[in-house]
Protein backbone atom coordinates (compact mmCIF):
# COMPACT_ATOMS: atom_id res chain seq x y z
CA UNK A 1 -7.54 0.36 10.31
CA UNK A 2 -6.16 -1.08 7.27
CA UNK A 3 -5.83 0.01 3.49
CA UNK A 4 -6.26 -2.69 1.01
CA UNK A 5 -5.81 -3.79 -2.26
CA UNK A 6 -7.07 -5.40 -5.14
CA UNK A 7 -4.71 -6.04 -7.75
CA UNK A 8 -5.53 -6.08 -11.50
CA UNK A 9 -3.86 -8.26 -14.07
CA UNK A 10 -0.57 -9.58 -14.18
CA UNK A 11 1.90 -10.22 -12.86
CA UNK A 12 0.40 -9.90 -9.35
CA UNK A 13 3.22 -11.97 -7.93
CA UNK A 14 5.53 -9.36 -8.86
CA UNK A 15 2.96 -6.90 -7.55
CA UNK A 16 2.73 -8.04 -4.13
CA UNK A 17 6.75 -8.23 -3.90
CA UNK A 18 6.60 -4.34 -4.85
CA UNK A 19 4.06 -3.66 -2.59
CA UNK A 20 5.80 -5.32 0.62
CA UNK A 21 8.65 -2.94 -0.56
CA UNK A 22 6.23 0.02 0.09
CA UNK A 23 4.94 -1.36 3.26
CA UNK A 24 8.56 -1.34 4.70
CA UNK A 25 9.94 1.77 3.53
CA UNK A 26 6.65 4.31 3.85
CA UNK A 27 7.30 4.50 7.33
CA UNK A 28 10.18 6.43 7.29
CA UNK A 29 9.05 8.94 5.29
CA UNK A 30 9.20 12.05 7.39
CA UNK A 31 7.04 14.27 9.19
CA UNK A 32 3.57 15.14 7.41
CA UNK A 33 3.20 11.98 5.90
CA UNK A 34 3.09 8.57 7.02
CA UNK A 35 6.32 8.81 9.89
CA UNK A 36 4.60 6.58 12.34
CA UNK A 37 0.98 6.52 11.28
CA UNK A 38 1.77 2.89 9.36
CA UNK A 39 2.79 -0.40 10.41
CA UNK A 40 6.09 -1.02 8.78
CA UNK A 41 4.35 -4.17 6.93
CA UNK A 42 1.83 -5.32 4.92
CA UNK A 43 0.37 -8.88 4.26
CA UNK A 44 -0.81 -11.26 1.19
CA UNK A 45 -4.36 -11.85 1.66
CA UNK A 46 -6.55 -14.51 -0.07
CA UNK A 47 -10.10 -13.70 -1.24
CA UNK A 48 -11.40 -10.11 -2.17
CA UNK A 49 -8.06 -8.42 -1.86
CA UNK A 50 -4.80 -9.42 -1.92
CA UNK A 51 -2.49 -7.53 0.13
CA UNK A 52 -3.38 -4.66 2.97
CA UNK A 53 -1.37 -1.90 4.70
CA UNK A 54 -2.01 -1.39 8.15
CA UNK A 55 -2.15 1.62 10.18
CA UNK A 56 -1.43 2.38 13.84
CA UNK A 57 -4.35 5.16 13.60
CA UNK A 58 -7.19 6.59 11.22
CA UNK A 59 -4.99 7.98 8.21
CA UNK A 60 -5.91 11.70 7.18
CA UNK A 61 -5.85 12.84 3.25
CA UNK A 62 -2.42 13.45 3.13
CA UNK A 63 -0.82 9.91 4.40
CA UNK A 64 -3.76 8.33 1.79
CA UNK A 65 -2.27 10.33 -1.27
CA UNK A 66 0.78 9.27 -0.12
CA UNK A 67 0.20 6.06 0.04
CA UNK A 68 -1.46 5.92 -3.31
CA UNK A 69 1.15 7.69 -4.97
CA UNK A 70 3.69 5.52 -3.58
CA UNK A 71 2.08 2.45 -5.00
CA UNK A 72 1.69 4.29 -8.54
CA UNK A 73 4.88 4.19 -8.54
CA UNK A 74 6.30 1.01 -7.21
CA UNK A 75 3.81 -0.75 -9.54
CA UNK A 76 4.22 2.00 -12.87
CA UNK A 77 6.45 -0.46 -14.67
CA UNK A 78 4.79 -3.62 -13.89
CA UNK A 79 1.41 -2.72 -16.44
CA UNK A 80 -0.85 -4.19 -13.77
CA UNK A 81 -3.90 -1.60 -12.08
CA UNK A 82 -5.08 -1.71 -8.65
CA UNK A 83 -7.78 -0.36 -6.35
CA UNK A 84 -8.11 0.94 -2.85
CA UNK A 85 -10.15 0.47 -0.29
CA UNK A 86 -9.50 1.99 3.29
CA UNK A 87 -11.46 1.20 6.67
């Protein structure tokens, strides 16, 4: 199962360097979360989205807020929006 996103505007370069940040450190969060739920990587895609998370099992609610709100914030500063899609 993999989460994946579309990013909005620029500067999706930067975007997709932020978002490989994520990808490594969500993992490690601890137990509740994500712990070992995620891959500890994500990958650039080409076509309708452009990067994805992957996940070693279906995420519940919890690990997707989590997720989501980590991304808020890694890309907050950059000005660029982003969508979601999980399956």
């Amino acid at each position: 199962m993999k989460s994946y996103i579309k990013i909005y505007g620029p500067p999706i370069e930067k975007a997709i360097i932020e978002l490989k940040k994520v990808a490594v450190d969500l993992p490690t969060i601890s137990k509740g979360n994500l712990s070992r739920s995620m891959i500890p990587s994500g990958e650039t895609m080409i076509g309708d989205f452009d990067f994805a998370f992957e996940w070693t099992k279906e995420p519940n609610e919890t690990q997707l807020l989590r997720l989501i709100f980590n991304i808020d914030e890694a890309l907050r500063d950059l000005g660029c929006r982003y969508t979601i899609v999980t399956k």
